[in-house]
C-alpha atoms as a PDB file:
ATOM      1  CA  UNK A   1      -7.901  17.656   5.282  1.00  0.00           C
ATOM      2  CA  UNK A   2      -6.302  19.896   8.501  1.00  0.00           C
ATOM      3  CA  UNK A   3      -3.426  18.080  10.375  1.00  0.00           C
ATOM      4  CA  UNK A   4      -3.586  14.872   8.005  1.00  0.00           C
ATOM      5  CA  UNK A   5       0.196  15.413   7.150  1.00  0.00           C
ATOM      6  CA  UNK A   6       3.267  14.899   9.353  1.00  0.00           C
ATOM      7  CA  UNK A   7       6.581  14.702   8.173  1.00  0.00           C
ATOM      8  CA  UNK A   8       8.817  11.477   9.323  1.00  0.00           C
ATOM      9  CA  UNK A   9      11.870  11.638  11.472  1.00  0.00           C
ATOM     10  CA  UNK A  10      13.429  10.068   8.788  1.00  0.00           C
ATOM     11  CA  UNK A  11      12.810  12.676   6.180  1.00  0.00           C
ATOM     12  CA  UNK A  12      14.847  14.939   8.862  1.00  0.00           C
ATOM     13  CA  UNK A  13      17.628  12.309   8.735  1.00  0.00           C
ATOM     14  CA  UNK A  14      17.848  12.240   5.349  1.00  0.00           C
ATOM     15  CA  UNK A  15      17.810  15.523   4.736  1.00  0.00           C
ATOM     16  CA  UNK A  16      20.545  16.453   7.424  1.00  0.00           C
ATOM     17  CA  UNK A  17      22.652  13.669   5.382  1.00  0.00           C
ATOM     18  CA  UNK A  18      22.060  15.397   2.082  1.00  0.00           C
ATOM     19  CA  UNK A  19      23.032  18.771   3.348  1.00  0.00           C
ATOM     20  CA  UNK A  20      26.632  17.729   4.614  1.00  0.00           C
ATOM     21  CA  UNK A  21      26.914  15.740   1.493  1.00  0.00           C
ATOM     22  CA  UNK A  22      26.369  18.876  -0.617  1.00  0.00           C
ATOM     23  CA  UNK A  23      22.883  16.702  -2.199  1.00  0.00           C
ATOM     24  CA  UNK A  24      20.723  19.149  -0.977  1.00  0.00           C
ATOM     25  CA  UNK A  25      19.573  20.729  -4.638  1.00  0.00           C
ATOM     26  CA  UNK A  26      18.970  16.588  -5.251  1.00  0.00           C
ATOM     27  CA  UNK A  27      16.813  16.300  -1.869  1.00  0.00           C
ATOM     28  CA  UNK A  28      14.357  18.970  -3.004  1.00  0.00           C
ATOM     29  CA  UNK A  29      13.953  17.488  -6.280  1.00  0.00           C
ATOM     30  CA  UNK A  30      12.930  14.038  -4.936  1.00  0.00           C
ATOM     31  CA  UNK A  31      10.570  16.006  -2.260  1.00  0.00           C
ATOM     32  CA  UNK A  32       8.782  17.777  -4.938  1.00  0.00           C
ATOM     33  CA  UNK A  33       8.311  14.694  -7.042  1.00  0.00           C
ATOM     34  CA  UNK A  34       7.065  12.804  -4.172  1.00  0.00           C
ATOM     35  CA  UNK A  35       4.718  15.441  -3.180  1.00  0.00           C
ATOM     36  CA  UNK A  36       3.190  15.163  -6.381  1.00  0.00           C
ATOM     37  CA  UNK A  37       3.245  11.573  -6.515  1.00  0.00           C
ATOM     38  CA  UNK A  38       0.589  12.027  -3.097  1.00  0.00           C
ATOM     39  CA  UNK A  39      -1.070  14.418  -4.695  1.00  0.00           C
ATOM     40  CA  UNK A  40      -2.471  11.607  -7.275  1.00  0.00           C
ATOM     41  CA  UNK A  41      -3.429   9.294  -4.337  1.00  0.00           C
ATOM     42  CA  UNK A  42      -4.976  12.351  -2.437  1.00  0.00           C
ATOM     43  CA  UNK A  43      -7.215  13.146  -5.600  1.00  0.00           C
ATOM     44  CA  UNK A  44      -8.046   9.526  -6.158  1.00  0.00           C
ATOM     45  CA  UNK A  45      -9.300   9.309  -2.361  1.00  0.00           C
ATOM     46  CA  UNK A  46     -11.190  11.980  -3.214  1.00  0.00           C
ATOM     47  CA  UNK A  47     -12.654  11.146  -5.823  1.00  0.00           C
ATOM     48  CA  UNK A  48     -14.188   8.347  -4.288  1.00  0.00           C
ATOM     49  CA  UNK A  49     -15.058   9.733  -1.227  1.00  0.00           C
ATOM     50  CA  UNK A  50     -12.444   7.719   1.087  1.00  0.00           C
ATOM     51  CA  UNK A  51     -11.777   8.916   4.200  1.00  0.00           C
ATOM     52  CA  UNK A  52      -7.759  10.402   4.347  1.00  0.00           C
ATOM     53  CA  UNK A  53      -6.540   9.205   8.047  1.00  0.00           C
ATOM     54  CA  UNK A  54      -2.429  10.384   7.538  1.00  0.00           C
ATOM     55  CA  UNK A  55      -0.527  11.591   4.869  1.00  0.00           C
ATOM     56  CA  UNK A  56       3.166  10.847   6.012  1.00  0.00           C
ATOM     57  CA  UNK A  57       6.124  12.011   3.971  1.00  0.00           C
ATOM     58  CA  UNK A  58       9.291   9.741   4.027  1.00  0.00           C
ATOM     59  CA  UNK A  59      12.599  10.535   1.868  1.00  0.00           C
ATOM     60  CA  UNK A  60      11.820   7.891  -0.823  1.00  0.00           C
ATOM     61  CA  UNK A  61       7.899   8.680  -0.720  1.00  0.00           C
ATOM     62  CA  UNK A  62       4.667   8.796   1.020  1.00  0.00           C
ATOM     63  CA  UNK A  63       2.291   6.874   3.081  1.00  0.00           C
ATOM     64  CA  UNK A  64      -1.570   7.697   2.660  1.00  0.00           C
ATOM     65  CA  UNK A  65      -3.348   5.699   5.705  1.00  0.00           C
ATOM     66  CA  UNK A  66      -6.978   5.909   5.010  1.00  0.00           C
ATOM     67  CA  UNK A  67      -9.593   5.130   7.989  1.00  0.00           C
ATOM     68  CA  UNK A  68     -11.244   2.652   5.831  1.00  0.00           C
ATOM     69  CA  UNK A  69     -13.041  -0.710   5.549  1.00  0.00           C
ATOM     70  CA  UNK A  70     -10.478  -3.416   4.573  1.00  0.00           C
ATOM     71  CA  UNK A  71     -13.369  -4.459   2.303  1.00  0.00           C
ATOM     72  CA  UNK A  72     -13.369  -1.774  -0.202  1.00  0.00           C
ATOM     73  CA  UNK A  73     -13.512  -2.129  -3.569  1.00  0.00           C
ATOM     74  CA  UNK A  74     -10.477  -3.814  -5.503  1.00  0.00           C
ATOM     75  CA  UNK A  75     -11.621  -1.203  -8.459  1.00  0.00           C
ATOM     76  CA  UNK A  76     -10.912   1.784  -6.314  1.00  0.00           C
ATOM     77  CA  UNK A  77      -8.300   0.190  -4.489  1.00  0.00           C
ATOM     78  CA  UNK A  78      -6.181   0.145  -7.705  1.00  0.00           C
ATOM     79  CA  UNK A  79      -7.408   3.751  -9.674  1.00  0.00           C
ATOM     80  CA  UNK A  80      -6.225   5.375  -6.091  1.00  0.00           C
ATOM     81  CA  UNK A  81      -3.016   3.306  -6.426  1.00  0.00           C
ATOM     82  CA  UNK A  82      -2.230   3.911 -10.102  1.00  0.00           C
ATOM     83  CA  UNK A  83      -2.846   8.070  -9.615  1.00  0.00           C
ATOM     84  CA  UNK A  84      -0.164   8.481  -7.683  1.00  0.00           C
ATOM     85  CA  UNK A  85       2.664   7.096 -10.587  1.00  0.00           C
ATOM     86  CA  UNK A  86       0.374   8.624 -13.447  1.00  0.00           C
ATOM     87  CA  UNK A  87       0.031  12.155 -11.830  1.00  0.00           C
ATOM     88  CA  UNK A  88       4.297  11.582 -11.010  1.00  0.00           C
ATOM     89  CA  UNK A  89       4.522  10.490 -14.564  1.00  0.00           C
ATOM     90  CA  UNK A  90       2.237  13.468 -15.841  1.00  0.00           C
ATOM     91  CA  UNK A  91       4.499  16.130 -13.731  1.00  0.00           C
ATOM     92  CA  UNK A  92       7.547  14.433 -15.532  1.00  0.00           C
ATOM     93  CA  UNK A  93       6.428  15.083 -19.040  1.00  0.00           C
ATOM     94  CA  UNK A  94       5.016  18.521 -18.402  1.00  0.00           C
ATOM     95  CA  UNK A  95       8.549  19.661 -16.889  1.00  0.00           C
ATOM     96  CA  UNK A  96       9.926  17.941 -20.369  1.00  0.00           C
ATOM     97  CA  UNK A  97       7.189  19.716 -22.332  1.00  0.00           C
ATOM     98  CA  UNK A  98       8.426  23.096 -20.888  1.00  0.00           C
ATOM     99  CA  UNK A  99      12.241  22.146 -20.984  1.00  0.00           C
ATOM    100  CA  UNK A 100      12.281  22.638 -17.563  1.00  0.00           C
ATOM    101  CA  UNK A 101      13.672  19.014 -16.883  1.00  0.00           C
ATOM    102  CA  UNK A 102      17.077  17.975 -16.490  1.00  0.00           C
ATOM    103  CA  UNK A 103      19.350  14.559 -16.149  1.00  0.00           C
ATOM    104  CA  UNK A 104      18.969  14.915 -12.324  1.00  0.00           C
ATOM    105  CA  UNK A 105      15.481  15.346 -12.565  1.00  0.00           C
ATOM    106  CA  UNK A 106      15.077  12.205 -15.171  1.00  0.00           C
ATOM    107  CA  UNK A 107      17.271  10.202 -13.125  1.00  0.00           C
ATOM    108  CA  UNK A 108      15.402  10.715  -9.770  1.00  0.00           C
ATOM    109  CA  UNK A 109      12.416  10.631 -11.301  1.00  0.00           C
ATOM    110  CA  UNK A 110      12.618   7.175 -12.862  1.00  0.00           C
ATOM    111  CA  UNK A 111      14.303   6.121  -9.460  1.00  0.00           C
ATOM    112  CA  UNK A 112      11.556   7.260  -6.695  1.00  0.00           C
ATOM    113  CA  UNK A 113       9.363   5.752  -9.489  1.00  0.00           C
ATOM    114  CA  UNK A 114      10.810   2.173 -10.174  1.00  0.00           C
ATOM    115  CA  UNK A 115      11.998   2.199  -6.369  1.00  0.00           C
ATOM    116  CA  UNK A 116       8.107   2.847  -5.295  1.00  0.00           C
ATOM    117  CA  UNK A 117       6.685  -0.071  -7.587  1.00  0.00           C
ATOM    118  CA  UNK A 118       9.362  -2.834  -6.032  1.00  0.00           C
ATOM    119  CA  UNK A 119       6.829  -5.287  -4.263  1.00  0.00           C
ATOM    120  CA  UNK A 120       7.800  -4.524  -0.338  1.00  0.00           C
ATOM    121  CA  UNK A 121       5.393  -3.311   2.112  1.00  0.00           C
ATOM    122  CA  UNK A 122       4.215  -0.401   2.402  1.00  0.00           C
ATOM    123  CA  UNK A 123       5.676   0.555  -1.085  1.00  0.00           C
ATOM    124  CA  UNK A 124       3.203   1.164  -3.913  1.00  0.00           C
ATOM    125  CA  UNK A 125       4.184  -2.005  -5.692  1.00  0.00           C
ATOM    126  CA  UNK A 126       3.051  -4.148  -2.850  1.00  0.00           C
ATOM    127  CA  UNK A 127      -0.435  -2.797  -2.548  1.00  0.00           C
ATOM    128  CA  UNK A 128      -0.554  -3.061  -6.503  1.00  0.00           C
ATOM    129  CA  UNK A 129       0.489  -7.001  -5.915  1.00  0.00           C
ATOM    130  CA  UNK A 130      -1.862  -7.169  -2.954  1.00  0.00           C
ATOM    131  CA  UNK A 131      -4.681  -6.387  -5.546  1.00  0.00           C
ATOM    132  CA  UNK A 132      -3.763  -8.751  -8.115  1.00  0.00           C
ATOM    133  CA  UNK A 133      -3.081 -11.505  -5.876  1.00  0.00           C
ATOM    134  CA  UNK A 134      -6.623 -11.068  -3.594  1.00  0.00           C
ATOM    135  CA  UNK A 135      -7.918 -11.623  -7.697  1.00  0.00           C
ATOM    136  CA  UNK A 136      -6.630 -14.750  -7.849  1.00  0.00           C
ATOM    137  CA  UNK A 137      -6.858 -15.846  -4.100  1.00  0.00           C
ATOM    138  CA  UNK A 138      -8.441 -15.465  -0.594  1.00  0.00           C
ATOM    139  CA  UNK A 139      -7.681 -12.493   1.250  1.00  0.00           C
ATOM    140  CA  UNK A 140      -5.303 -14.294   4.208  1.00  0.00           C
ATOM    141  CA  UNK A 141      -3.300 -16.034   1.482  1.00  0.00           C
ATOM    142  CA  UNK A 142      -2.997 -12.879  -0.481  1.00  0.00           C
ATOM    143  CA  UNK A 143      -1.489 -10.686   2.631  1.00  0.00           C
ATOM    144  CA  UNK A 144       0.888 -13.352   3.508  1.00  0.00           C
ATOM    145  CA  UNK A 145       2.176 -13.764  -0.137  1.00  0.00           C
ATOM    146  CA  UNK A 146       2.531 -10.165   0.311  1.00  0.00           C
ATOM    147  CA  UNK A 147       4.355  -9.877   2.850  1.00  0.00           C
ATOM    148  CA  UNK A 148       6.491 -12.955   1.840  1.00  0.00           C
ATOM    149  CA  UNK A 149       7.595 -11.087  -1.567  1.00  0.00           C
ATOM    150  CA  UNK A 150       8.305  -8.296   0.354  1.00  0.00           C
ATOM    151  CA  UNK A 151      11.231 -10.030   2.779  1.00  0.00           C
ATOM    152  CA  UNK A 152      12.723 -12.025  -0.282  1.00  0.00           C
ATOM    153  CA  UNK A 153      12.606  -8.484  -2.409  1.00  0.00           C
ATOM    154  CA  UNK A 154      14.392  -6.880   0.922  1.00  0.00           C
ATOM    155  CA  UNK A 155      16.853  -9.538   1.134  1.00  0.00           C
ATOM    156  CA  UNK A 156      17.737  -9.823  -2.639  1.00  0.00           C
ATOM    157  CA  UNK A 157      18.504  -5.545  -2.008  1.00  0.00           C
ATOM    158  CA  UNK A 158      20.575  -6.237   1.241  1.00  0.00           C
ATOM    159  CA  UNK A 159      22.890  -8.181  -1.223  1.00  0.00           C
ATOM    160  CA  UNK A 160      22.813  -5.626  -3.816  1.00  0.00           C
ATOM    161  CA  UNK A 161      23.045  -2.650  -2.192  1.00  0.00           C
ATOM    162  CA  UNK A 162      25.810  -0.419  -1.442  1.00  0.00           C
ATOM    163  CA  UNK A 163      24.826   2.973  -0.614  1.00  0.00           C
ATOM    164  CA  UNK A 164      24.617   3.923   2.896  1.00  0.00           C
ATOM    165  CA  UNK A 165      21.446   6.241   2.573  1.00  0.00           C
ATOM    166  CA  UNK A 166      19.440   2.968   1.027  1.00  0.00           C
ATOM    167  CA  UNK A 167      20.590   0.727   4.097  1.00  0.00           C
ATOM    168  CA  UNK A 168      18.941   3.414   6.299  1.00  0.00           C
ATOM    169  CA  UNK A 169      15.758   3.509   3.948  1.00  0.00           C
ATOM    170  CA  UNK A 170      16.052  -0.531   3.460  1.00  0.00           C
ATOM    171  CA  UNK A 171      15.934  -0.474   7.548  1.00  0.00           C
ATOM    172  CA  UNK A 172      12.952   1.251   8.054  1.00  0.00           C
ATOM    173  CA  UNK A 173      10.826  -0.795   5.340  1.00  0.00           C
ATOM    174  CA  UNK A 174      11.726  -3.874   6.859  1.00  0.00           C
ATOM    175  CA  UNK A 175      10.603  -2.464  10.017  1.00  0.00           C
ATOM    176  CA  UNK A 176       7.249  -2.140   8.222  1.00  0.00           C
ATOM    177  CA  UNK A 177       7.320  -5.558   7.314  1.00  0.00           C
ATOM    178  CA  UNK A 178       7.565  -7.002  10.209  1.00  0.00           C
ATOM    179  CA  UNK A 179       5.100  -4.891  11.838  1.00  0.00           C
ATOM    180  CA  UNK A 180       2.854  -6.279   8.974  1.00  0.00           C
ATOM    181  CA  UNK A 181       3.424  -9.721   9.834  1.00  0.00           C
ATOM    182  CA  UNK A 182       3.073  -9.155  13.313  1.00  0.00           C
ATOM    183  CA  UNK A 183      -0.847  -7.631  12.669  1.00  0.00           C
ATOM    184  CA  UNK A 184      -1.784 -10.381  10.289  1.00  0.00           C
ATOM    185  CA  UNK A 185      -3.979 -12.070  12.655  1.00  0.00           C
ATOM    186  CA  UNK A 186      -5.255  -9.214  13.703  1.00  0.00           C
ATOM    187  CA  UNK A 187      -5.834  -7.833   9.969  1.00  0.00           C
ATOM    188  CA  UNK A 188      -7.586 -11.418   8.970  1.00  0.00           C
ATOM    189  CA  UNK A 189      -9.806 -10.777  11.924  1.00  0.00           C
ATOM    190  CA  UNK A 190     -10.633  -7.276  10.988  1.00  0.00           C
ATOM    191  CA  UNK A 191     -11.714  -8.497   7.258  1.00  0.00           C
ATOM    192  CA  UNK A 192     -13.907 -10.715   8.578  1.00  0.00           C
ATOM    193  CA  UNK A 193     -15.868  -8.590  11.571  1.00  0.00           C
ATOM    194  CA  UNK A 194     -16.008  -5.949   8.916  1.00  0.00           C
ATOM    195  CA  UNK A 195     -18.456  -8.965   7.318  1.00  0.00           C
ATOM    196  CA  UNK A 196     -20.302  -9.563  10.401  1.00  0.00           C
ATOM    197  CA  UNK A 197     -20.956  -6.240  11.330  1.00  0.00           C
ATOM    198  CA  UNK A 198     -21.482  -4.254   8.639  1.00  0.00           C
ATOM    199  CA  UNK A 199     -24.032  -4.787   5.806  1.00  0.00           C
ATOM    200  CA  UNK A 200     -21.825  -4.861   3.246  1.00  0.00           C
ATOM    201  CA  UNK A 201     -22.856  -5.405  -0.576  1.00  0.00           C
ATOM    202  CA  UNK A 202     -20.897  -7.897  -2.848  1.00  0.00           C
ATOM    203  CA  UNK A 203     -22.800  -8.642  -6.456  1.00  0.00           C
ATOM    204  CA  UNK A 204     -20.936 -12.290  -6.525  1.00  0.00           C
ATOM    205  CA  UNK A 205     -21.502 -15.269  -4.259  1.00  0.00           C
ATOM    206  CA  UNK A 206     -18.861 -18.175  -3.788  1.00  0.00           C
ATOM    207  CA  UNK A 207     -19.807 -21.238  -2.154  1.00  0.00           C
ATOM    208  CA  UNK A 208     -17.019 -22.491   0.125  1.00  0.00           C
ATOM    209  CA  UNK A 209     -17.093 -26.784   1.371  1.00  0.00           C
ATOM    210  CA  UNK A 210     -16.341 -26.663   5.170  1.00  0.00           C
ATOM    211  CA  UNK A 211     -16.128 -23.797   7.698  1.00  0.00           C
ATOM    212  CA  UNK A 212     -13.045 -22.583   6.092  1.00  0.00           C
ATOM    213  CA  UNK A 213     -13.090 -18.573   6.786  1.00  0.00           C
ATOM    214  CA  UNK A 214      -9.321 -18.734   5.426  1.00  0.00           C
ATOM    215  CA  UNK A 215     -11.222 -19.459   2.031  1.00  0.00           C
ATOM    216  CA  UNK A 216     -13.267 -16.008   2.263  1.00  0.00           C
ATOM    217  CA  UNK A 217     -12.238 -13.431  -0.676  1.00  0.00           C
ATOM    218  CA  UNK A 218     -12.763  -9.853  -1.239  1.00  0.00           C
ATOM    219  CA  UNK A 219     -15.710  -8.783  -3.207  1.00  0.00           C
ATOM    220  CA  UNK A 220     -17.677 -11.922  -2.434  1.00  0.00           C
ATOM    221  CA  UNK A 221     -20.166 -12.769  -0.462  1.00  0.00           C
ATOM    222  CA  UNK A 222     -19.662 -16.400   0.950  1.00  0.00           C
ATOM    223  CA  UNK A 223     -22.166 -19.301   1.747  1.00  0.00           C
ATOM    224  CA  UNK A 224     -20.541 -22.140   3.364  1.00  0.00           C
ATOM    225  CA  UNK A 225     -21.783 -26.013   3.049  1.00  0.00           C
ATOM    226  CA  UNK A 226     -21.098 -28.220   6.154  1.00  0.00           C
ATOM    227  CA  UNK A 227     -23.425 -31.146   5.603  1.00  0.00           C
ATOM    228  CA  UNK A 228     -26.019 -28.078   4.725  1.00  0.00           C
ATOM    229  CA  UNK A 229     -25.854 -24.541   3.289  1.00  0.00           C
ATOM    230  CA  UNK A 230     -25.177 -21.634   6.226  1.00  0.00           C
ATOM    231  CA  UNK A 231     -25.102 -18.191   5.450  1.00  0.00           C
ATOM    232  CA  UNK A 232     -21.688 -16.105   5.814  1.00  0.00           C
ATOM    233  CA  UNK A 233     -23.488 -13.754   8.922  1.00  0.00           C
ATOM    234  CA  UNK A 234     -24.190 -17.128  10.450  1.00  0.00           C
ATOM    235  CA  UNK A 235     -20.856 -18.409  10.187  1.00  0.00           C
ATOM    236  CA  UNK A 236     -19.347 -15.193  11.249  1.00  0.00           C
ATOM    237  CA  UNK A 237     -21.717 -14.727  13.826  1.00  0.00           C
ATOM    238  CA  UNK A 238     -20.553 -18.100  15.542  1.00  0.00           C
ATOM    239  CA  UNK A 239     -16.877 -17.534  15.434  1.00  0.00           C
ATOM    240  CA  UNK A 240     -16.801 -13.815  17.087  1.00  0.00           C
ATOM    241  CA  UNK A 241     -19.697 -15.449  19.702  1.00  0.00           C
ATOM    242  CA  UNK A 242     -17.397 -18.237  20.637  1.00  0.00           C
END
């Protein structure tokens, strides 16, 4: 866990705005709330033994980068996910239990908390649609749906917003975005040498008609039919060899 966290230029930003504003008291509030909100991801992690790359602390939250397969489990994917909101939530009603909690506390802690589940990359509720969606469909489609959501969600806030601090914060997500879209080939390709190089265990099997790799989903192991069956190593194996 030594040197995993690093605070963002942006936090300083932030907080330098707050302080000639007079928001400081607010600023700390939001800090500690987020801190706990990492806290739940950090124990999660833990918990199931993932490895904790960065913990980076922005002004509306965190950003836990684990040095991880992209094939992990969806199951752990989402209890690691869902910690950080219940252990935020948790905090919340032990302050209330206490009477320690005020309306500037509720109001910043149903902010950071609706704000973190909006559906924009890297925000909580875009990992949490990532998970549903790679359910439903392949793993490329999923991560471009993803990141799709998260540009119309961006641009639907553009319109709405107002406040000068959430233009700065808006700026640096989209910044994220497009640095998502930007690595999606090389994401895609990362999912699938994971496959070819790593013995990796998936109970189901899916059979997919053609070499389609695009097809591939997580937590399934694939056997493609092309006139006959090959195995997904085999496929794999001919596409990195090429």
């Amino acid at each position: 866990m030594k040197n995993i966290f690093k605070i963002h230029p942006l936090y300083y930003l932030v907080a330098f705005l707050s302080i000639i504003t007079g928001l400081f008291k607010d600023f700390i509030y939001i800090t500690i709330l987020i801190f706990i909100h990492e806290v739940g991801h950090t124990i999660g992690a833990l918990f199931y033994k993932w490895n904790i790359k960065k913990i980076i602390i922005l002004p509306f939250g965190g950003i836990t980068i684990f040095n991880e397969y992209i094939n992990k489990s969806l199951k752990e994917e989402f209890v690691i996910l869902i910690l950080g909101p219940l252990f935020q939530i948790l905090f919340y009603f032990i302050l209330c239990f206490f009477n320690i909690e005020s309306t500037l506390i509720t109001n910043y802690h149903y902010s950071l908390l609706l704000f973190n589940l909006l559906p924009i990359i890297p925000l909580d509720g875009s990992k949490l649609l990532n998970i549903i969606l790679n359910k439903i469909t392949n793993f490329k489609l999923s991560h471009m749906l993803t990141i799709y959501v998260s540009i119309l969600t961006i641009i639907f806030l553009l319109i709405k917003n107002k406040n000068m601090v959430l233009y700065i914060i808006i700026f640096f997500i989209l910044l994220k975005v497009i640095k998502e879209y930007r690595e999606h080939k090389y994401i895609f390709n990362k999912f699938l040498f994971e496959r070819y190089n790593y013995d990796l265990i998936f109970k189901r099997k899916k059979i997919i008609k053609g070499i389609k790799l695009n097809k591939m989903k997580k937590e399934y192991k694939h056997i493609f039919y092309d006139n006959k069956y090959y195995t997904e190593k085999e496929v794999l194996k001919r596409y990195f060899k090429r």
